[in-house]
N, C-alpha and C. Protein backbone atom coordinates (compact mmCIF):
# COMPACT_ATOMS: atom_id res chain seq x y z
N UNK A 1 138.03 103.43 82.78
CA UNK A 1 136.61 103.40 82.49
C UNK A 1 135.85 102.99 83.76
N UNK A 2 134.88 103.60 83.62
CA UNK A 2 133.64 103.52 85.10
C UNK A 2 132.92 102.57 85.12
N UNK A 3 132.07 102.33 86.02
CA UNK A 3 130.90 101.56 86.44
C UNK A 3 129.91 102.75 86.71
N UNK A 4 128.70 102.75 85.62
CA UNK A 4 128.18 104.00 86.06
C UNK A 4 126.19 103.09 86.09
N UNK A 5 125.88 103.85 87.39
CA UNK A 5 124.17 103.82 87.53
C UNK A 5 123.92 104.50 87.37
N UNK A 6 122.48 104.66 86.82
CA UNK A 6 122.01 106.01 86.54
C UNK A 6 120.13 105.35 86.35
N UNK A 7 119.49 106.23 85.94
CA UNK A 7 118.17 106.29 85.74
C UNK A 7 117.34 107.26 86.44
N UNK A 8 115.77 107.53 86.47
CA UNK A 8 115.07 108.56 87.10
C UNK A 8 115.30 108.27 88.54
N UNK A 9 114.80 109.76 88.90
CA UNK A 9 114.75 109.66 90.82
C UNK A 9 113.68 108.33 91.33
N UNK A 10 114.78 108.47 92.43
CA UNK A 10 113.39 107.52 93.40
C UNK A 10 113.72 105.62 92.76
N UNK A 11 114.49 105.13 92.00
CA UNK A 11 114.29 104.03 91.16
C UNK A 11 115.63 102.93 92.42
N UNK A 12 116.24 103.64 93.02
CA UNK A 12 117.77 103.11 93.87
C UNK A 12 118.66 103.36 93.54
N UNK A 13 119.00 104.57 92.84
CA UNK A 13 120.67 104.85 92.35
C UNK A 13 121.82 104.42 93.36
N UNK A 14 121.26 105.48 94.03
CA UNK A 14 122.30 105.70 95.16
C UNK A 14 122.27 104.32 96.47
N UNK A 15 120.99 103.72 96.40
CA UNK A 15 121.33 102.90 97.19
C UNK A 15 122.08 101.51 96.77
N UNK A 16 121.77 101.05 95.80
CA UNK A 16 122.37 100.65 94.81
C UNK A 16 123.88 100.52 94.72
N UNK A 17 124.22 102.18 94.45
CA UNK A 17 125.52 102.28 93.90
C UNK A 17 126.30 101.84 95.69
N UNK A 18 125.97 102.80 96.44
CA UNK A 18 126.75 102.14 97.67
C UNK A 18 126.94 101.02 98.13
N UNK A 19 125.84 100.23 97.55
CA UNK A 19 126.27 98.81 97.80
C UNK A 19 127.28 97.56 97.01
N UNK A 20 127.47 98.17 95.45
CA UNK A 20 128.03 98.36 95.09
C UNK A 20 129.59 98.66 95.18
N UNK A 21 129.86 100.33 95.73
CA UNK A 21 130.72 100.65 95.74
C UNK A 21 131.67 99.37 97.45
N UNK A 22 130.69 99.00 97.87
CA UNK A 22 131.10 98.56 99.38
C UNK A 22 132.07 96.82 98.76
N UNK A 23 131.22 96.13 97.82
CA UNK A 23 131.65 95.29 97.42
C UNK A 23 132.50 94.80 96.67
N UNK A 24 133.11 96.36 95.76
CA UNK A 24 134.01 96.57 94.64
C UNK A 24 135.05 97.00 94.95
N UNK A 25 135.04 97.99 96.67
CA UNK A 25 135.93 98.80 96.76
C UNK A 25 136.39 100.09 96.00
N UNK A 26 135.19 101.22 95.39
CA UNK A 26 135.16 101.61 94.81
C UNK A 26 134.67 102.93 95.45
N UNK A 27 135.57 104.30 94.97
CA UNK A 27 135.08 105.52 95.33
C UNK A 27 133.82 106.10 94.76
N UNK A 28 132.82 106.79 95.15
CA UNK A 28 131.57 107.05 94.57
C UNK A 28 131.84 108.23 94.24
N UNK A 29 131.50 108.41 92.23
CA UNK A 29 131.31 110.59 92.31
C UNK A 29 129.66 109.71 92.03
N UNK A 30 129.33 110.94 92.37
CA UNK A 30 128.24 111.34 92.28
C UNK A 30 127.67 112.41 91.82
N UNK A 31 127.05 112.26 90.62
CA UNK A 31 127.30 113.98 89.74
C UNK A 31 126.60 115.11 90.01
N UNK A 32 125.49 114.63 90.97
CA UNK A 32 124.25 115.92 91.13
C UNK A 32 125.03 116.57 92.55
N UNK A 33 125.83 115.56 93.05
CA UNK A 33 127.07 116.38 94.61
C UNK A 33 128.15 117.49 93.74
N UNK A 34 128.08 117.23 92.56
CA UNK A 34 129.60 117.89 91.80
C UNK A 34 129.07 119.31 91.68
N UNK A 35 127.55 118.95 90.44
CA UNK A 35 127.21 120.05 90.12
C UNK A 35 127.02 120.81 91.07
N UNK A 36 126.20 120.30 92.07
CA UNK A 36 125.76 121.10 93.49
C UNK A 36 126.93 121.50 94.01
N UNK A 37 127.66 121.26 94.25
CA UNK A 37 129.37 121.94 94.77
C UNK A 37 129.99 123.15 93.67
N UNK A 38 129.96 122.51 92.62
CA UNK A 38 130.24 123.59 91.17
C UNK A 38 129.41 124.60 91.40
N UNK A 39 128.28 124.72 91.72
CA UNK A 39 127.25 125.86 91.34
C UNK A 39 126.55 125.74 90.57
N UNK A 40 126.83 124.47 89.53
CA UNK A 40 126.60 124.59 88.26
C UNK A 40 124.40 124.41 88.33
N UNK A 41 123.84 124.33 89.43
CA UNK A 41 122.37 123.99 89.61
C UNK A 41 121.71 125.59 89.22
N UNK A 42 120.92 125.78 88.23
CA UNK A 42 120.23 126.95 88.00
C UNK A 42 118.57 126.50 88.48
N UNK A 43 118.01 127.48 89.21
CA UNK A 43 117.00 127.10 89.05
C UNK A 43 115.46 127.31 88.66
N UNK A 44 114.44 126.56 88.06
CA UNK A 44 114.00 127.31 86.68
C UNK A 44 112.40 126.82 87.12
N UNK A 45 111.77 127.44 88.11
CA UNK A 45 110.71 126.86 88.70
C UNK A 45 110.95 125.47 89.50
N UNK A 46 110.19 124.49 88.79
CA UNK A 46 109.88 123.66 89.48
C UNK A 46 111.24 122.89 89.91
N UNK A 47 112.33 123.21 88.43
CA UNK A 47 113.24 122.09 88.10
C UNK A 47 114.61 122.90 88.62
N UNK A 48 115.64 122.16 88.23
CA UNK A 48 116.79 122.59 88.69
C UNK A 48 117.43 122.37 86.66
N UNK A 49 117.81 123.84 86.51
CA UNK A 49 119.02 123.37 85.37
C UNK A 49 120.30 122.96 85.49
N UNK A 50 121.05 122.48 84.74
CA UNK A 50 122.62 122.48 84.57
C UNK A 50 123.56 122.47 83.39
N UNK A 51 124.11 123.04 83.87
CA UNK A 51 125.64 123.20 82.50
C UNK A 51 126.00 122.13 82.20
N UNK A 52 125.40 121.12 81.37
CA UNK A 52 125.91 119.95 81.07
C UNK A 52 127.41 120.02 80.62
N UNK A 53 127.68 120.77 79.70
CA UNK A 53 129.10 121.37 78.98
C UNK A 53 130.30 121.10 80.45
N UNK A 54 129.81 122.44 81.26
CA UNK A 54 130.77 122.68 82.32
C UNK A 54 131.06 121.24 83.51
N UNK A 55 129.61 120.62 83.19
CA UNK A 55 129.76 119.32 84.25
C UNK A 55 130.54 118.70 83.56
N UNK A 56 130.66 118.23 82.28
CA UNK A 56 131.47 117.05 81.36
C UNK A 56 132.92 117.39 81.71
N UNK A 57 133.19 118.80 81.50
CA UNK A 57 134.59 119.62 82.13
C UNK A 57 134.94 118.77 83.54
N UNK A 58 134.29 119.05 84.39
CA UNK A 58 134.28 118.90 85.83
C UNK A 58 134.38 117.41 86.04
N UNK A 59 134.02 116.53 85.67
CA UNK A 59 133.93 115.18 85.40
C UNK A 59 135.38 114.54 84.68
N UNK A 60 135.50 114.89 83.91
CA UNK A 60 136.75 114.85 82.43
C UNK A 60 137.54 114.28 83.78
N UNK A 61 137.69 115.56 85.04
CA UNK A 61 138.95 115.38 85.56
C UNK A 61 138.65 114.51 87.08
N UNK A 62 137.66 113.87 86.95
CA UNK A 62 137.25 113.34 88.26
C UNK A 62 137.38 111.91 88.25
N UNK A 63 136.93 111.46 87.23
CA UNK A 63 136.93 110.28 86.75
C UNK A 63 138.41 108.98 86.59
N UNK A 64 137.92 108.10 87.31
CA UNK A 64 139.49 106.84 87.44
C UNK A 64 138.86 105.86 87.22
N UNK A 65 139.34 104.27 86.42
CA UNK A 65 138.86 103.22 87.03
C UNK A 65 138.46 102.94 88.05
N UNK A 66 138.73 102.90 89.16
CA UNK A 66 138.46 103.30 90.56
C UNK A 66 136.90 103.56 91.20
N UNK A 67 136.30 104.00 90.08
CA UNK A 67 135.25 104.56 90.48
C UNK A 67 133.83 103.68 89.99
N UNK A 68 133.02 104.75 90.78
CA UNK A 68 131.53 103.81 90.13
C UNK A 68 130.80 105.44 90.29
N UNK A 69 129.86 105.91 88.95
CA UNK A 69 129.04 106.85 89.06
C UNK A 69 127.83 106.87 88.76
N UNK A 70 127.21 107.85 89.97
CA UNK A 70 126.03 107.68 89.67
C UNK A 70 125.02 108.80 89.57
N UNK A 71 124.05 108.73 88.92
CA UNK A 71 123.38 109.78 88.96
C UNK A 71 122.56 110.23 87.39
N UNK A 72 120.92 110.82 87.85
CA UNK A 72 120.05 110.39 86.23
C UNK A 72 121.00 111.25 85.20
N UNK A 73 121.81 112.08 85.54
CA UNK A 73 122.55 112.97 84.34
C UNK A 73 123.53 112.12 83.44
N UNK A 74 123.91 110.85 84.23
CA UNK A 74 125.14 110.37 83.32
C UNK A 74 125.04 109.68 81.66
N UNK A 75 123.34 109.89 80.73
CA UNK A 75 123.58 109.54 79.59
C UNK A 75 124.09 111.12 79.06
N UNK A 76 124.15 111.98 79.93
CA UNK A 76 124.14 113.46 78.72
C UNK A 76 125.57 113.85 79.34
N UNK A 77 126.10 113.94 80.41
CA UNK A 77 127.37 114.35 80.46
C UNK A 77 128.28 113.80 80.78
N UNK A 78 128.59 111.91 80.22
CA UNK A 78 129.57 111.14 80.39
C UNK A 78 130.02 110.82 78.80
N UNK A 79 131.33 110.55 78.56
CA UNK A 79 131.77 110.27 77.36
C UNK A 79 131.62 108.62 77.22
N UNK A 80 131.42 108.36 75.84
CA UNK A 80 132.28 106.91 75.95
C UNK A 80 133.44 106.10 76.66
N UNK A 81 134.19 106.53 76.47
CA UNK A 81 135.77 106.13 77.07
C UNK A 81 135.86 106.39 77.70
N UNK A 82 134.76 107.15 78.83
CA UNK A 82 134.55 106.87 80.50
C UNK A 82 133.50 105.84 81.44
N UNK A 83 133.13 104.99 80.00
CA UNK A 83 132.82 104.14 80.24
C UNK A 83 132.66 103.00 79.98
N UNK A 84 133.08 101.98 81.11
CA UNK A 84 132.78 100.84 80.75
C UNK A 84 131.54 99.84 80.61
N UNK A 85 130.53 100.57 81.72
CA UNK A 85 129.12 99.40 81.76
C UNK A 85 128.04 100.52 82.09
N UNK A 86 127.04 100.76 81.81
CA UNK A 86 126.10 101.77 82.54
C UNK A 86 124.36 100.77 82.27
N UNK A 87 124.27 101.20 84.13
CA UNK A 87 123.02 100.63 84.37
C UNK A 87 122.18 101.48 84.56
N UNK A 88 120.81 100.94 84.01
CA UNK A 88 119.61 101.90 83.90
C UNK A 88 119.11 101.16 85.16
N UNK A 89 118.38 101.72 86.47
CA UNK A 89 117.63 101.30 87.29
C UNK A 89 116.25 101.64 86.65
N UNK A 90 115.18 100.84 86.47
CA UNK A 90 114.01 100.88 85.89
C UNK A 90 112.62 100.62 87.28
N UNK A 91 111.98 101.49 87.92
CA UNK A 91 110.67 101.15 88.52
C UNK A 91 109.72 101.34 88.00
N UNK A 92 108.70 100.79 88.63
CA UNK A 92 107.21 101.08 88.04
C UNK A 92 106.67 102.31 88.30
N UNK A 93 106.27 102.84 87.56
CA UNK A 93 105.72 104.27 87.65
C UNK A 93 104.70 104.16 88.51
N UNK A 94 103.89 102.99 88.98
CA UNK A 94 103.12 103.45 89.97
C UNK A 94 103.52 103.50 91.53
N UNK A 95 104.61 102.62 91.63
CA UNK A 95 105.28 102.76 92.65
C UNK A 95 105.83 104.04 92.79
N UNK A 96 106.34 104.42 91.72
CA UNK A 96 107.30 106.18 91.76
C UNK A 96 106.65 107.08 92.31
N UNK A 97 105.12 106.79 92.04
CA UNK A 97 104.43 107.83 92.69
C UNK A 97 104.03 108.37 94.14
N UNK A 98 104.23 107.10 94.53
CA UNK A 98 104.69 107.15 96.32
C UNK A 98 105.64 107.54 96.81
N UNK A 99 106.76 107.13 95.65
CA UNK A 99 107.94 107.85 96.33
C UNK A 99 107.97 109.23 96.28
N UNK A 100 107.52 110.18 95.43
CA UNK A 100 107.68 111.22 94.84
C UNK A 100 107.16 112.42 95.59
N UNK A 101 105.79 111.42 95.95
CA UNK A 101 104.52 112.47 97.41
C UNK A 101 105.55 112.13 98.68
N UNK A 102 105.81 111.11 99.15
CA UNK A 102 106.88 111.61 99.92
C UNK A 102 108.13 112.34 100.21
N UNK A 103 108.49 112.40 99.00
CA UNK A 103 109.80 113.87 99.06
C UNK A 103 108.94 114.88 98.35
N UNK A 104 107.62 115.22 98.72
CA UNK A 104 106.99 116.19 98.49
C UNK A 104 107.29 116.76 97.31
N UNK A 105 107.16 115.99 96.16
CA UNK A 105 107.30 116.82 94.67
C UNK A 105 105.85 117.47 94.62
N UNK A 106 105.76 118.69 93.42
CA UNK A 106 104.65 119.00 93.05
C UNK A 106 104.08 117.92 92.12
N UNK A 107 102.46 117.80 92.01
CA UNK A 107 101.91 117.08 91.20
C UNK A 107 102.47 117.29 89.53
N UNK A 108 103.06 118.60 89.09
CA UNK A 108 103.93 118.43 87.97
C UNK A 108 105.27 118.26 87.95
N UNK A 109 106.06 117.96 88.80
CA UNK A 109 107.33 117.48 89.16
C UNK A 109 107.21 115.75 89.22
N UNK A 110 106.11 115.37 89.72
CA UNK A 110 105.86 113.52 89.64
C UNK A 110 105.24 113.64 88.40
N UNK A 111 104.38 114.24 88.00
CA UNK A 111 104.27 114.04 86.16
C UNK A 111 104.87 114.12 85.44
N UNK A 112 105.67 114.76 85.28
CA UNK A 112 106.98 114.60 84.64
C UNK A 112 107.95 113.99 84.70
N UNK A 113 108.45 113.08 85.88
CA UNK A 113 109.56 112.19 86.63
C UNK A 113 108.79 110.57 86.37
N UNK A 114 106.99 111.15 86.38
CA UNK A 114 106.90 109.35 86.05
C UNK A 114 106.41 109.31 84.52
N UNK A 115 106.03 109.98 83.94
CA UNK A 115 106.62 110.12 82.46
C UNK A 115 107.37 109.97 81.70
N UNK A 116 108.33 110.36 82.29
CA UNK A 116 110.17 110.20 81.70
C UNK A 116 110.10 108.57 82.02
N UNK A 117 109.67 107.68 83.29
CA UNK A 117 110.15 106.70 83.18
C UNK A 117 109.23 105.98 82.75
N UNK A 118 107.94 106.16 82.61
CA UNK A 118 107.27 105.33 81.26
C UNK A 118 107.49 105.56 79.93
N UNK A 119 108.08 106.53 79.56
CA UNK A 119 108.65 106.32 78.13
C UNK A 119 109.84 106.00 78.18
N UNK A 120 110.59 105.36 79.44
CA UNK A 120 112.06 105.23 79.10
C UNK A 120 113.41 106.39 78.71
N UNK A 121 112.76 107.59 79.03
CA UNK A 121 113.86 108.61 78.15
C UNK A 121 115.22 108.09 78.69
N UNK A 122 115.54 108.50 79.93
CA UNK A 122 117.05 107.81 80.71
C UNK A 122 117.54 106.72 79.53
N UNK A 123 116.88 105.42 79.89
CA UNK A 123 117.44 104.16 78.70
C UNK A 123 117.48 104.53 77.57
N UNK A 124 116.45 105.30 77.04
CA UNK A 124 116.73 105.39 75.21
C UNK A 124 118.33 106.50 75.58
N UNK A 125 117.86 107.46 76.07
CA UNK A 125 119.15 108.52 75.90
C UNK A 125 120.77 107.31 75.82
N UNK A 126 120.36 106.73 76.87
CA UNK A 126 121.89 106.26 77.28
C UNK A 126 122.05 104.40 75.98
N UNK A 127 121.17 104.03 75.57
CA UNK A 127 121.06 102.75 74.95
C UNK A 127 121.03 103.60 73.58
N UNK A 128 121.12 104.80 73.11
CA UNK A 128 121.09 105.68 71.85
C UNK A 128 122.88 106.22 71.82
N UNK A 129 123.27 106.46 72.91
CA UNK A 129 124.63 106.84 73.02
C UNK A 129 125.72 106.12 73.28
N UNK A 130 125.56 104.63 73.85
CA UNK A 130 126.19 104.37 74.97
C UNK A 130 126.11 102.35 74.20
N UNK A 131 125.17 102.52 73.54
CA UNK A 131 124.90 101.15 73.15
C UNK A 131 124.73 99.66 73.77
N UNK A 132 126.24 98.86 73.12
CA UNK A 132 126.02 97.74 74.48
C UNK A 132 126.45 97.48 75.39
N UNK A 133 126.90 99.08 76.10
CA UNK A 133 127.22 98.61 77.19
C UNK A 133 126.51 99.17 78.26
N UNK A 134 125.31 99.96 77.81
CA UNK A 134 123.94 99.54 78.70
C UNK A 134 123.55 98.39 78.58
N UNK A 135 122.88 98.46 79.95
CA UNK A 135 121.76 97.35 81.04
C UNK A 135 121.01 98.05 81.51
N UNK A 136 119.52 97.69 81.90
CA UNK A 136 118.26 97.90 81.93
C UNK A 136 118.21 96.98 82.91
N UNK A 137 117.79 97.42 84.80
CA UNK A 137 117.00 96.24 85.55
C UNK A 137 116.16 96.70 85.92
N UNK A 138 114.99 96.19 86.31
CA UNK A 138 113.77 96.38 86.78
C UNK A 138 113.72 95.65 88.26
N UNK A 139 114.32 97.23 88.90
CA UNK A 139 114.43 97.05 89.95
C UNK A 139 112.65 96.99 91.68
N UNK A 140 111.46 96.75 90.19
CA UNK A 140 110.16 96.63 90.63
C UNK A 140 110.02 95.85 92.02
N UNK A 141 110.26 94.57 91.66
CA UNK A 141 109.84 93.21 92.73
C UNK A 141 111.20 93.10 93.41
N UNK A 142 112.30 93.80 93.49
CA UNK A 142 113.47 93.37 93.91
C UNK A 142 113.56 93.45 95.16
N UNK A 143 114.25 92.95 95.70
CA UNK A 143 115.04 93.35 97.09
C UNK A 143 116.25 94.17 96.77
N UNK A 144 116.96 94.67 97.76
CA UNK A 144 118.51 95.61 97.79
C UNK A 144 119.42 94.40 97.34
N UNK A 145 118.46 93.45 98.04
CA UNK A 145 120.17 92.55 97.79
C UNK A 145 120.01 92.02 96.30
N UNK A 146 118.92 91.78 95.82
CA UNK A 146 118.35 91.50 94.39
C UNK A 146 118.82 91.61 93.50
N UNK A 147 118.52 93.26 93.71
CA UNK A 147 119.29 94.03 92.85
C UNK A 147 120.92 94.24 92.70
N UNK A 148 121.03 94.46 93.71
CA UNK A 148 122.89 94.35 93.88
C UNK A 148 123.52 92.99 92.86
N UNK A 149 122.69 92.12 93.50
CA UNK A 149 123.24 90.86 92.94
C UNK A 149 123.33 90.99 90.86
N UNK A 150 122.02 91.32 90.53
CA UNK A 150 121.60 91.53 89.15
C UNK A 150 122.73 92.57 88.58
N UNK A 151 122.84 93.44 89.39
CA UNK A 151 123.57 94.56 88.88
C UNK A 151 124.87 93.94 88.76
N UNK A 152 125.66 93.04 90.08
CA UNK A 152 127.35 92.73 89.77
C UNK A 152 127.03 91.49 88.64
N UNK A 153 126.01 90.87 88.21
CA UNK A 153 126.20 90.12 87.19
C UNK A 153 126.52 90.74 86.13
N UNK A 154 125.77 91.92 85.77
CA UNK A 154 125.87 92.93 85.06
C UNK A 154 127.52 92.67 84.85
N UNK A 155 128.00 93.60 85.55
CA UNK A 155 129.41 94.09 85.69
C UNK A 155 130.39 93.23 85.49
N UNK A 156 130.29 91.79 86.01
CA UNK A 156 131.01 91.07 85.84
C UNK A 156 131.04 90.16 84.81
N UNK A 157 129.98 89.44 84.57
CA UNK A 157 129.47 88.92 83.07
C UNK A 157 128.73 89.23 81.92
N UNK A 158 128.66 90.42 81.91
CA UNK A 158 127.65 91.15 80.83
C UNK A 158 126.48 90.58 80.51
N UNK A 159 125.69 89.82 81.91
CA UNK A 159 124.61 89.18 81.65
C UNK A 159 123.60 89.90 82.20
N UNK A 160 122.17 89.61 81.79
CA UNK A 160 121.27 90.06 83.02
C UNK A 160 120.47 91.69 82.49
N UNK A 161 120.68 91.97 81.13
CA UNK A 161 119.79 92.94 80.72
C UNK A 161 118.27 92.78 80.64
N UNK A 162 117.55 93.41 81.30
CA UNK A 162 115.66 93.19 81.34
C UNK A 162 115.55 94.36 80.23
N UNK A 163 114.94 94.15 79.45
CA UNK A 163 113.98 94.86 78.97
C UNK A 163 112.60 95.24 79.64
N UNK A 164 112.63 96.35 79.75
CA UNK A 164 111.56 97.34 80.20
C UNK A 164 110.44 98.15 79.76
N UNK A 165 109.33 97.80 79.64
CA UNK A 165 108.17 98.08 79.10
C UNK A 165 106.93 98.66 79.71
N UNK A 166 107.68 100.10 80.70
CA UNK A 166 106.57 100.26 81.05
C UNK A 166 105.08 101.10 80.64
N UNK A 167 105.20 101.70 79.17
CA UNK A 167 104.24 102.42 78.09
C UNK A 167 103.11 101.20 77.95
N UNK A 168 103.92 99.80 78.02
CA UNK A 168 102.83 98.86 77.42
C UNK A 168 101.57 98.00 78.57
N UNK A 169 102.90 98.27 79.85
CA UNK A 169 102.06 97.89 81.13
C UNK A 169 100.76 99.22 81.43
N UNK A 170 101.38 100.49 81.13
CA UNK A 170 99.98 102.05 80.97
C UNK A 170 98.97 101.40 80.37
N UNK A 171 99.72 101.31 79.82
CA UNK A 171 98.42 101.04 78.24
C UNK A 171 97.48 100.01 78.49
N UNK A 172 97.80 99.08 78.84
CA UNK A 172 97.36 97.92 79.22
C UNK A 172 96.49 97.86 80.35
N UNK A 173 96.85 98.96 81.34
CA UNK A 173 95.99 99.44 82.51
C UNK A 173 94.87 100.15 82.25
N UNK A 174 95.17 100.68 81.15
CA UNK A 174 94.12 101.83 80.52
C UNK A 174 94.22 103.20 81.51
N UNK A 175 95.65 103.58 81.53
CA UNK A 175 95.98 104.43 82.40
C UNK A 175 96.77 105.96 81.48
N UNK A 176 97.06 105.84 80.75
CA UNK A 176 97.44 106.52 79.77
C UNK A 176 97.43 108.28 80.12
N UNK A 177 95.72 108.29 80.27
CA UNK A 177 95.37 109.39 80.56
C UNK A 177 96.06 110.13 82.08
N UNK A 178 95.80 109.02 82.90
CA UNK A 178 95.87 109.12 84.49
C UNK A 178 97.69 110.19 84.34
N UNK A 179 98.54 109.71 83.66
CA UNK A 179 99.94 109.99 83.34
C UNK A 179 100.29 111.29 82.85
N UNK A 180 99.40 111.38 81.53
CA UNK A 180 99.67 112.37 80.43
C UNK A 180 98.59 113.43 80.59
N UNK A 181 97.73 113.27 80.98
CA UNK A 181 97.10 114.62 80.66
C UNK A 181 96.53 114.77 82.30
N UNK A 182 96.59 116.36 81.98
CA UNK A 182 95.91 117.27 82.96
C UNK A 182 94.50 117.41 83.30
């Protein structure tokens, strides 16, 4: 069973997981490198599809204790009994939005990426499938090392789940609109 990160772009997966993997001694898959090697990336305008089916295949046989994975796909094409702990990286959607104009997304590619993470889809998907052995950090105010640290508590003591609320922080901004509509 794995050590798997996951959550929307832009939140620290990957930086995260390498730091991680450096301290655990742990090989990194990384699933959006698999699919992208598989072929398995269709692409459908703005977005990129994938064979979730054929990735779970591709995975089935990739997967060791050994490992730590990462990547926003792992509530839809990881099994249970490939895992042992899965962390949701959680940012603030207004921060996301900086990140997002800098890897030059379209204005409906960041509406949709900071959407997903004000309603949480990533966490519900994976805290709907995956139960308690999701964790949720809010990797907002953190540092690298912050987070690292939060995350091996995670891993090692099953402590250290944040609950994440960022619909109520919108709301509360009176930003709602700014998000959801065109």
């Amino acid at each position: 069973m794995s050590i798997v990160i996951t959550g929307n772009p832009g939140v620290g997966k990957h930086t995260i997981t390498e730091e991680i993997a450096k301290r655990m001694k742990l090989s990194i898959i990384d699933i959006n490198e698999i699919a992208k090697n598989s072929g398995l990336f269709e692409k459908n305008g703005d977005t990129n599809e994938i064979d979730v089916e054929k990735l779970k295949d591709i995975l089935k046989q990739k997967i060791s204790e050994k490992n730590i994975i990462v990547g926003h796909l792992a509530p839809y094409v990881l099994r249970e009994n490939q895992i042992k702990v899965m962390i949701v990286l959680r940012r603030s959607p207004y921060d996301l939005i900086s990140v997002y104009k800098n890897r030059e997304y379209s204005d409906n590619k960041i509406r949709e990426n900071v959407g997903s993470e004000i309603l949480g889809i990533i966490a519900h998907d994976a805290i709907y499938r995956f139960e308690d052995k999701v964790f949720q950090v809010n990797v907002s105010e953190k540092t690298i090392l912050e987070t690292t640290e939060s995350v091996m508590d995670i891993i090692s003591k099953k402590i250290g789940n944040e609950e994440v609320d960022w619909l109520e922080l919108v709301g509360k901004n009176n930003d709602l609109g700014k998000f959801f509509v065109d």
